[in-house]
C-alpha atoms as a PDB file:
ATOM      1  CA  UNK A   1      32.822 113.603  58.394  1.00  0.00           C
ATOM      2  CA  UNK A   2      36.523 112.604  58.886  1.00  0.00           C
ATOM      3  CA  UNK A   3      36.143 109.658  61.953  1.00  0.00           C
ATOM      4  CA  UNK A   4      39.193 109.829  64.126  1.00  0.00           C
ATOM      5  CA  UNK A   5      40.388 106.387  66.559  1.00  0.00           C
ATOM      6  CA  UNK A   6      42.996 107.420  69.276  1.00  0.00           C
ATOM      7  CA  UNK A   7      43.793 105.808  72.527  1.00  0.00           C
ATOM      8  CA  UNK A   8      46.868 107.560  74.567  1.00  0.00           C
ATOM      9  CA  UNK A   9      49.049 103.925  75.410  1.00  0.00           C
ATOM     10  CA  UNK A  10      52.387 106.073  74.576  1.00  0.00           C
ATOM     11  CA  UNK A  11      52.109 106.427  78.151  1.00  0.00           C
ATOM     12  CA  UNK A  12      50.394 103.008  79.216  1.00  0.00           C
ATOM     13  CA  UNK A  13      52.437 100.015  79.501  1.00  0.00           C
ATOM     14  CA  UNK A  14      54.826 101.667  77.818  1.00  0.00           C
ATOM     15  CA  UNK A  15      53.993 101.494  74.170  1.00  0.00           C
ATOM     16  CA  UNK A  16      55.952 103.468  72.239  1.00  0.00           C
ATOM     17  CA  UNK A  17      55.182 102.572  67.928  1.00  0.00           C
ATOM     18  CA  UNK A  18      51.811 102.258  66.444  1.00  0.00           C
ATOM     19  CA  UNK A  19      51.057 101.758  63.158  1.00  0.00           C
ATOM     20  CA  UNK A  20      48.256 100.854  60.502  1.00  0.00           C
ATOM     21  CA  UNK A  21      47.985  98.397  56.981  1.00  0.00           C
ATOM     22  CA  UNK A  22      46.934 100.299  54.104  1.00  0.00           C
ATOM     23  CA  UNK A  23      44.291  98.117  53.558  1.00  0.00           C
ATOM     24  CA  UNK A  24      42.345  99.855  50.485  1.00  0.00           C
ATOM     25  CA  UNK A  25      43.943 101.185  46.779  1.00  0.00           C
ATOM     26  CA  UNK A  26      44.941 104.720  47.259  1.00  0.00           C
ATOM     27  CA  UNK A  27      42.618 106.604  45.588  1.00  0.00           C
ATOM     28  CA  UNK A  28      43.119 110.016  46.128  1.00  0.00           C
ATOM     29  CA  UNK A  29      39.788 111.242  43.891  1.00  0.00           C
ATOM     30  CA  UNK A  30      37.419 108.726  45.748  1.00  0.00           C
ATOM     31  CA  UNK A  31      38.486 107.177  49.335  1.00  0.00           C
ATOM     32  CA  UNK A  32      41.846 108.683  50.367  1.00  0.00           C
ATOM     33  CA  UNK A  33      44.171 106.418  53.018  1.00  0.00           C
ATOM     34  CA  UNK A  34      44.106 106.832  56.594  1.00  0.00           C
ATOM     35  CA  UNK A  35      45.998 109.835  57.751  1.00  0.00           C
ATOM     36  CA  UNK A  36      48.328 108.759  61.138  1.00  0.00           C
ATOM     37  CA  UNK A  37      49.036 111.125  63.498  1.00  0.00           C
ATOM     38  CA  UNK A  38      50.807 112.317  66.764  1.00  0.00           C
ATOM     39  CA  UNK A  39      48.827 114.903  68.683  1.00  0.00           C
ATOM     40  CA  UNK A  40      48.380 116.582  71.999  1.00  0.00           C
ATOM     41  CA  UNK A  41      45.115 115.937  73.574  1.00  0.00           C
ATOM     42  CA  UNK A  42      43.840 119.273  73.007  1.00  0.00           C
ATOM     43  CA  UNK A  43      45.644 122.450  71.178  1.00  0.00           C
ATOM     44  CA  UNK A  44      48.715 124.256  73.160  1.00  0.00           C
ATOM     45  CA  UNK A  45      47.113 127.254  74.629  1.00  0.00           C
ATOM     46  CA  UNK A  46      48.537 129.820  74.276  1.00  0.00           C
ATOM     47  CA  UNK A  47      50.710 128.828  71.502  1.00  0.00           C
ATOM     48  CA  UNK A  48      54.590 127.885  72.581  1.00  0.00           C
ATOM     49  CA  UNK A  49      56.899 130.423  70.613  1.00  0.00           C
ATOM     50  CA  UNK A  50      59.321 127.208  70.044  1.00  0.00           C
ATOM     51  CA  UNK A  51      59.533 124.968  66.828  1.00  0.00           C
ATOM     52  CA  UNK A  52      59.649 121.758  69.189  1.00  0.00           C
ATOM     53  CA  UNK A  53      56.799 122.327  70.779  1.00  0.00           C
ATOM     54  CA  UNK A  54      54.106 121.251  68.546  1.00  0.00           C
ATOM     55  CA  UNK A  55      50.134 120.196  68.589  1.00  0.00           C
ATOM     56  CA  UNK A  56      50.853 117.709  66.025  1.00  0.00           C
ATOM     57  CA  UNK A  57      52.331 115.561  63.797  1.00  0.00           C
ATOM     58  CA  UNK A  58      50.702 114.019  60.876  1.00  0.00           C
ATOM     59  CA  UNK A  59      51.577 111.491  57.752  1.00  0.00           C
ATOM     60  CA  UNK A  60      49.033 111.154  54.973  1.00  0.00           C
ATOM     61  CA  UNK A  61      49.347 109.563  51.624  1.00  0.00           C
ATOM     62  CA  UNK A  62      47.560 111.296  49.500  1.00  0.00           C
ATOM     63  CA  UNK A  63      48.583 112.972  46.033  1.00  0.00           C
ATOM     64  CA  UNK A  64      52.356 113.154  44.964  1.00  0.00           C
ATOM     65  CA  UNK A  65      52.580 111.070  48.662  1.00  0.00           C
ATOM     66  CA  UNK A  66      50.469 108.249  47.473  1.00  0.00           C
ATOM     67  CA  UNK A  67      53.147 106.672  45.419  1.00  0.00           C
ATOM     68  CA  UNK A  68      55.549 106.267  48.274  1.00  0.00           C
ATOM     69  CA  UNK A  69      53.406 103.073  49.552  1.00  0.00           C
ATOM     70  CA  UNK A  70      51.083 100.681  48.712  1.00  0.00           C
ATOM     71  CA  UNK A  71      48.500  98.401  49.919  1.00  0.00           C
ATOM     72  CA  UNK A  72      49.367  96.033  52.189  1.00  0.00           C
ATOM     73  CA  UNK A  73      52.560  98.427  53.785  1.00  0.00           C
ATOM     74  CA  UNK A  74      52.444  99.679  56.948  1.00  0.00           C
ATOM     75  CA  UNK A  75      52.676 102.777  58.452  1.00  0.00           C
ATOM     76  CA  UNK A  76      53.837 103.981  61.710  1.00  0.00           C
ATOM     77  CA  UNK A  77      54.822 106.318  64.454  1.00  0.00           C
ATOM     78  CA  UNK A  78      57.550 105.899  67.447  1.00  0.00           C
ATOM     79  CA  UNK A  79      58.889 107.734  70.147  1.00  0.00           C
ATOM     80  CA  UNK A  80      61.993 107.231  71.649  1.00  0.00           C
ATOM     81  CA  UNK A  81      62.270 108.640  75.208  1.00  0.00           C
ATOM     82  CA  UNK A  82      65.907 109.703  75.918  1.00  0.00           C
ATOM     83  CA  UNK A  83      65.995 109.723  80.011  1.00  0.00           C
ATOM     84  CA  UNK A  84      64.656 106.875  81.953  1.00  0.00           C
ATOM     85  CA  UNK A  85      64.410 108.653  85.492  1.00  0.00           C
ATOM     86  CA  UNK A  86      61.354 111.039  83.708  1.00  0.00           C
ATOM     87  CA  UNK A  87      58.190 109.260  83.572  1.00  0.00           C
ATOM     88  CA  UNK A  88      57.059 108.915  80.146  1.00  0.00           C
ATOM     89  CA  UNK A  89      53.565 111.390  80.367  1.00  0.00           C
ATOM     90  CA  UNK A  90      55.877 114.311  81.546  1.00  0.00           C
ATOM     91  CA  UNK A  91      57.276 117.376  79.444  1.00  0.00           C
ATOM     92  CA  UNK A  92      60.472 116.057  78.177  1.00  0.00           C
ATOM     93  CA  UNK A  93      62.699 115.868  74.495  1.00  0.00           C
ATOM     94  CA  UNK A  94      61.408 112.837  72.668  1.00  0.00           C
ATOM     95  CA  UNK A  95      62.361 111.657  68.913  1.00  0.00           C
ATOM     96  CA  UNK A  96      59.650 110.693  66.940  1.00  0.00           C
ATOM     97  CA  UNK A  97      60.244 108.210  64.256  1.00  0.00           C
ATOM     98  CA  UNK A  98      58.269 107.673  61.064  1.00  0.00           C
ATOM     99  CA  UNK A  99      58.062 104.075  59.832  1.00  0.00           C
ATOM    100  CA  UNK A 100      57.071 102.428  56.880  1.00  0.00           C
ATOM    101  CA  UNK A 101      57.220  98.668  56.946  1.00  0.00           C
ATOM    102  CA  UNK A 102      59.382  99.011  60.334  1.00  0.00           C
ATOM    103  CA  UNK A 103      62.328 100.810  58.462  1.00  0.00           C
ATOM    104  CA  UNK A 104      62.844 104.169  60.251  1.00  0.00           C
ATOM    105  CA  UNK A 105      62.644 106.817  57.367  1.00  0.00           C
ATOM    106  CA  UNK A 106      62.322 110.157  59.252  1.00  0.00           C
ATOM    107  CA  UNK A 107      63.311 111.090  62.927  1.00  0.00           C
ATOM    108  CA  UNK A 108      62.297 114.988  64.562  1.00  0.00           C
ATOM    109  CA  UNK A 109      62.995 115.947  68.011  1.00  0.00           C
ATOM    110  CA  UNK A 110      60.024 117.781  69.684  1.00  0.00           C
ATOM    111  CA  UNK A 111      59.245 119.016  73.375  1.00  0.00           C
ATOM    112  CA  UNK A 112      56.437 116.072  74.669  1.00  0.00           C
ATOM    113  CA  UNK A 113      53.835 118.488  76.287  1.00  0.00           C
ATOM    114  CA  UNK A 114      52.831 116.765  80.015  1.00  0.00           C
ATOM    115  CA  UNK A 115      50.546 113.944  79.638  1.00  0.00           C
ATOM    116  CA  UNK A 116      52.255 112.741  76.513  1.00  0.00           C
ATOM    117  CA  UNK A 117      51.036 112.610  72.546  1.00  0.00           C
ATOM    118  CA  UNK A 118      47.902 110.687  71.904  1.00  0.00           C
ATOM    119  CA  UNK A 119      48.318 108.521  68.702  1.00  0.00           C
ATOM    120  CA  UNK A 120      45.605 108.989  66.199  1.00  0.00           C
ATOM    121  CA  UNK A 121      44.401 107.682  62.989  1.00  0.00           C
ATOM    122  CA  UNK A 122      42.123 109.681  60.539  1.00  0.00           C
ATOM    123  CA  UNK A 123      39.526 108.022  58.518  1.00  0.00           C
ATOM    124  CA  UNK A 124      38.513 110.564  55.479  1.00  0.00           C
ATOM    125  CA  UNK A 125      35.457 110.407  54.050  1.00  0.00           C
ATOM    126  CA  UNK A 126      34.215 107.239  52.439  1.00  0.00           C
ATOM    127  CA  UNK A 127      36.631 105.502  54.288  1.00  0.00           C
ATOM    128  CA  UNK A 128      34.905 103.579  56.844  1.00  0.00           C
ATOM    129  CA  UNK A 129      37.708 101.078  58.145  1.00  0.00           C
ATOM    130  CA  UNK A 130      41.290 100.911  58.790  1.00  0.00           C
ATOM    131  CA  UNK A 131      43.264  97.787  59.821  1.00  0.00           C
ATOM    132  CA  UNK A 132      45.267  98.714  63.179  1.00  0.00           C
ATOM    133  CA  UNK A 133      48.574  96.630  63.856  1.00  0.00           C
ATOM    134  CA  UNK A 134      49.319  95.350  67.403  1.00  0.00           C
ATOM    135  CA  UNK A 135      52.179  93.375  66.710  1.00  0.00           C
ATOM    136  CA  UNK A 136      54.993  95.979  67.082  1.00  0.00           C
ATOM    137  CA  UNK A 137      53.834  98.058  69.778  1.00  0.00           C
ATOM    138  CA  UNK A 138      56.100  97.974  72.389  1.00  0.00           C
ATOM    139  CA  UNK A 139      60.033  98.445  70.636  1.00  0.00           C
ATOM    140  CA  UNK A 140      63.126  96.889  72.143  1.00  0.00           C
ATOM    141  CA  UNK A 141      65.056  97.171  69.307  1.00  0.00           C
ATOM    142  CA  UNK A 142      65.897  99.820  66.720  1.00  0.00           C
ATOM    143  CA  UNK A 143      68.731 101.459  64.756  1.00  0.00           C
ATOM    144  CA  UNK A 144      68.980 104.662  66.620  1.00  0.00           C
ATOM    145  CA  UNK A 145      72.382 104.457  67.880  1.00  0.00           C
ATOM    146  CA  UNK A 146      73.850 106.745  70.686  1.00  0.00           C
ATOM    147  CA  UNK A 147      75.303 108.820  68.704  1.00  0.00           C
ATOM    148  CA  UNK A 148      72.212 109.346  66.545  1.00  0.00           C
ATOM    149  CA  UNK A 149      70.419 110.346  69.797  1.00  0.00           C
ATOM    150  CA  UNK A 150      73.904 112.635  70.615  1.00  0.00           C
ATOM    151  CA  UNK A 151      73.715 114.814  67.461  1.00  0.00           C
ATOM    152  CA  UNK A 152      70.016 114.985  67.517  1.00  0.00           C
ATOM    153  CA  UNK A 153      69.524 116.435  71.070  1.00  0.00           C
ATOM    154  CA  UNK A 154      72.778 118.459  70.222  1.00  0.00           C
ATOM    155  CA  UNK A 155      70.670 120.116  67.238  1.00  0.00           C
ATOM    156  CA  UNK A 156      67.825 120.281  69.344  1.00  0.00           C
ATOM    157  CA  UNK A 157      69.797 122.277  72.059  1.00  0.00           C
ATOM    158  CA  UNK A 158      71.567 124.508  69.544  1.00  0.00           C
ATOM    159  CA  UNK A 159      67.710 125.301  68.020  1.00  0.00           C
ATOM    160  CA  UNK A 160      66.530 125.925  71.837  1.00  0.00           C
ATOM    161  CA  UNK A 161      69.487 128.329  71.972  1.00  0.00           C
ATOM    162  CA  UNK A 162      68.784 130.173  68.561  1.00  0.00           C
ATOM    163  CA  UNK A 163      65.208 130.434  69.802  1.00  0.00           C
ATOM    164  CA  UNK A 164      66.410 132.480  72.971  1.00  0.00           C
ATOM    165  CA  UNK A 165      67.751 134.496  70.940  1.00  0.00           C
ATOM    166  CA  UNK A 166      65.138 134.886  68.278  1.00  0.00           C
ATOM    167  CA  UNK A 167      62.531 136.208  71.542  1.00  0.00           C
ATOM    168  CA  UNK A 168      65.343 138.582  73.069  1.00  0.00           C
ATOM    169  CA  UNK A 169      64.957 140.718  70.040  1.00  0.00           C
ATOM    170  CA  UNK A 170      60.910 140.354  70.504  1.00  0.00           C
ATOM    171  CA  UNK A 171      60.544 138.200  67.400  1.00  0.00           C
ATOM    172  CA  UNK A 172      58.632 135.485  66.690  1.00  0.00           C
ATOM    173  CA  UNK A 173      60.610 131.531  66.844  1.00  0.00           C
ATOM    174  CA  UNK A 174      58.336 129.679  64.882  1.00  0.00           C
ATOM    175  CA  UNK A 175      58.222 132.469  61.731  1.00  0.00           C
ATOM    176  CA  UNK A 176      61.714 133.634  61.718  1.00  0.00           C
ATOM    177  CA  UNK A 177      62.764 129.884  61.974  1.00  0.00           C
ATOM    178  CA  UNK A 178      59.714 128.017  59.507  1.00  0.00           C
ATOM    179  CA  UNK A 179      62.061 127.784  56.357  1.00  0.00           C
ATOM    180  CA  UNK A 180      64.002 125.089  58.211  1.00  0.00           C
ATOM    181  CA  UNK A 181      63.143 121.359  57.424  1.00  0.00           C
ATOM    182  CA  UNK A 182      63.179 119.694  61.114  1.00  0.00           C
ATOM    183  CA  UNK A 183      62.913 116.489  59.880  1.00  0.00           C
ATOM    184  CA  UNK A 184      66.159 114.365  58.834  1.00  0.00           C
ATOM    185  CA  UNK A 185      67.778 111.001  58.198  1.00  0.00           C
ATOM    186  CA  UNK A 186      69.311 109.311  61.026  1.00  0.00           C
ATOM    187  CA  UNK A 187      72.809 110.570  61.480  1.00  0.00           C
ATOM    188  CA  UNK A 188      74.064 107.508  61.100  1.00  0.00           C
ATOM    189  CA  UNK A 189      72.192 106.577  57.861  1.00  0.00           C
ATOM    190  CA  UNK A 190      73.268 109.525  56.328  1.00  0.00           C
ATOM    191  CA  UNK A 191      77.132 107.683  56.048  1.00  0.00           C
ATOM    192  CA  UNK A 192      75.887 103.853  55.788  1.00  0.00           C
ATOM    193  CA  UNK A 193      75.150 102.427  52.889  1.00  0.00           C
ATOM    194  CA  UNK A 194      74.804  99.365  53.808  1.00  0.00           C
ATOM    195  CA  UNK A 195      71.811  97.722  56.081  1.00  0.00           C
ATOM    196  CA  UNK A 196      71.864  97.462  59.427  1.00  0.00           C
ATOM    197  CA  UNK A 197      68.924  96.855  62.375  1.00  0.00           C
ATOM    198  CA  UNK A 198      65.362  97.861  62.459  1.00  0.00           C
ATOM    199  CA  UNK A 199      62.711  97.453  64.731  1.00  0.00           C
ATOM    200  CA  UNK A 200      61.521  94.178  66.351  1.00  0.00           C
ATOM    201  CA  UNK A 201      58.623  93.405  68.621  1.00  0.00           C
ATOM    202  CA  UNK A 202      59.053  92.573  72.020  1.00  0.00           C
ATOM    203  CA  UNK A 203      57.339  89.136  71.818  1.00  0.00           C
ATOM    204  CA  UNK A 204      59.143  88.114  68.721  1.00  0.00           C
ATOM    205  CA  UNK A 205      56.210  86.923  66.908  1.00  0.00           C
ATOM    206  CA  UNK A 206      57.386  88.348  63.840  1.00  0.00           C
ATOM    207  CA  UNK A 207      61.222  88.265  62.498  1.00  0.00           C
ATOM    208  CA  UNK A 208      61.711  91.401  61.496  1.00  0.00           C
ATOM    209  CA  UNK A 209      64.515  91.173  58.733  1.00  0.00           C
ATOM    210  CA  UNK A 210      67.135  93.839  59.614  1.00  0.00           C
ATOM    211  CA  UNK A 211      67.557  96.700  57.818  1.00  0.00           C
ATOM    212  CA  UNK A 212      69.675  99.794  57.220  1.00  0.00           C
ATOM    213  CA  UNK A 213      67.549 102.901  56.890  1.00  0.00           C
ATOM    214  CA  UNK A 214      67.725 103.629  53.173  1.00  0.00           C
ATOM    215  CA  UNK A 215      68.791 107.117  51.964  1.00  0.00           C
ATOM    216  CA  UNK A 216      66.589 107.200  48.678  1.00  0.00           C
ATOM    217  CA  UNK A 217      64.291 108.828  46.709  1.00  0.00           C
ATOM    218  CA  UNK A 218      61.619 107.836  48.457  1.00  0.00           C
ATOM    219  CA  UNK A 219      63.357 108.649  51.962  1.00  0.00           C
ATOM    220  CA  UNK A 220      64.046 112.248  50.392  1.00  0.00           C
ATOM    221  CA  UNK A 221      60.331 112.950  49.086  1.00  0.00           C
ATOM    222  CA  UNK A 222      59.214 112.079  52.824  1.00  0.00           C
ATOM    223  CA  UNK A 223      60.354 115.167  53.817  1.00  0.00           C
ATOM    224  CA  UNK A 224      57.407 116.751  51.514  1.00  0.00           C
ATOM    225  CA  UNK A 225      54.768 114.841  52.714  1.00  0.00           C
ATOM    226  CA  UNK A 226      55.028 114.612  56.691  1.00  0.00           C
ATOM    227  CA  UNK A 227      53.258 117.548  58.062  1.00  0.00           C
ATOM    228  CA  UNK A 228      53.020 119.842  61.205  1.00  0.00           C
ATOM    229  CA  UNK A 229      51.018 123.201  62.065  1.00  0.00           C
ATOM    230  CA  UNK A 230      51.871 126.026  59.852  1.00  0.00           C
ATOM    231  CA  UNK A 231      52.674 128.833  62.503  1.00  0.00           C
ATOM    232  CA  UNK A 232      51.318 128.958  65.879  1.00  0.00           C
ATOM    233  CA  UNK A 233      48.342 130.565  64.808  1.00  0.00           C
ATOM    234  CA  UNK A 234      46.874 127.421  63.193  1.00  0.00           C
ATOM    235  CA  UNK A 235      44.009 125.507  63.901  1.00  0.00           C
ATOM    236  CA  UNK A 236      44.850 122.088  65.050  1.00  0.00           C
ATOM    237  CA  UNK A 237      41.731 120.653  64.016  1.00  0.00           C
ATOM    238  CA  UNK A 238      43.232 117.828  61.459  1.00  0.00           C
ATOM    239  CA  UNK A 239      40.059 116.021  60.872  1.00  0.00           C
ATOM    240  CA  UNK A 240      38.764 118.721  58.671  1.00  0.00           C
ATOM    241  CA  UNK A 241      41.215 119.568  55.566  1.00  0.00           C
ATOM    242  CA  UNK A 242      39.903 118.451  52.119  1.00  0.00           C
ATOM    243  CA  UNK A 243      41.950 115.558  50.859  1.00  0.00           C
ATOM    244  CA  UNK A 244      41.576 117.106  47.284  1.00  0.00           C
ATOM    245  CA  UNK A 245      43.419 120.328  47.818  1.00  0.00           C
ATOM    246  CA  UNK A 246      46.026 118.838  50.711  1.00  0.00           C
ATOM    247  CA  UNK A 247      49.260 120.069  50.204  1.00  0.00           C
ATOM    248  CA  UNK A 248      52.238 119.443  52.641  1.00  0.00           C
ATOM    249  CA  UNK A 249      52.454 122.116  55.605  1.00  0.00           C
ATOM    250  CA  UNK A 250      55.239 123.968  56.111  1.00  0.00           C
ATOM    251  CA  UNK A 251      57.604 121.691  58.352  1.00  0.00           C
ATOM    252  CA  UNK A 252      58.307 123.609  61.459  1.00  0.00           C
END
């Protein structure tokens, strides 16, 4: 059986980025890497007719997705919580970051459901330890500028809006919307080339070297690899897909 770690400090003591070292050689026929995720504590019920509102979000490496990092990398989720005067466990817009070695690659907006996401980290079978990293838990720093966080809850509002309209004619959000690829660069690494600030801890016990978000190949074949629920029909029960047959959801 898959064994599954989580602990909900999103919303204690304000952490806000956890991440794991892959420890072990990805091998995808034998012990598969850890699988990190962002999830609600249980499953939306009913499901939300919205594209931001989700049960989870999950990054594995396995497959084609193995080759985009290696041992000794590590792997993370943030959140970014846009208004101070909401406490951080309540419903509210939030951009979640994916990081690999502290560069930002990926950023979503998604509705936080009350009482916050609950970070996880999935052990597969035959995998019987992970290595969790403590060091960059609480951000004070990052390359999410205020414009970034402008056009992103400007796209989120404009997606709200479509959705309105998508339920006025008594269709369904999340189906009539599901080709769309919710994940994206930073704005503002989409027209840098040049590197610029990443993430550093709040006690400074590691110099971070700053860094520009990359646009790459590897940043582009993220967007194959991160994965959300299908439709909201799914089961949200991520500890039980077969690493041999994963494929990447459809982003939502």
């Amino acid at each position: 059986k898959y064994q599954v770690y989580n602990k909900n400090f999103f919303t204690f003591l304000g952490y806000n980025h956890f991440e794991v070292e892959i420890t072990h050689k990805l091998e995808t026929s034998s012990a598969p890497p850890p699988a990190i995720v962002l999830s609600t504590a249980t499953p939306l019920d009913p499901p939300p007719l919205s594209c931001l509102k989700l049960d989870y979000l999950r990054f594995w490496p396995v497959n084609d997705a193995s080759t985009l990092v290696k041992v000794g990398d590590k792997v993370g989720w943030g959140l970014l919580y846009l208004d101070d005067d909401v406490h951080h466990d309540e419903e509210q817009l939030v951009i979640c970051y994916l990081t690999i070695n502290r560069k930002i690659l990926l950023v979503r907006v998604v509705s936080q459901p009350p009482g916050g996401f609950y970070p996880l980290v999935v052990l597969p079978p035959l995998l019987n330890e992970v290595t969790l990293v403590f060091s960059a838990t609480i951000i004070k720093q990052h390359p999410i500028t205020d414009k970034d966080v402008q056009i992103l809850v400007e796209e989120a509002m404009n997606l709200i809006e479509a959705e309105k309209e998508i339920l006025k004619k008594g269709d369904d959000p999340a189906t009539e919307l599901a080709g769309q690829n919710l994940f994206r660069l930073l704005p503002s690494a989409e027209h840098e080339e040049t590197n610029g600030a990443i993430l550093k801890s709040e006690w400074g016990q590691e110099n971070v070297v700053d860094t520009r978000v990359e646009k790459n190949v590897k940043t582009s074949r993220m967007l194959t690899v991160i994965t959300a629920p299908k439709t909201k029909n799914d089961n949200k029960n991520v500890n039980k897909n077969n690493h041999k047959s994963s494929q990447s959801c459809r982003i939502i």
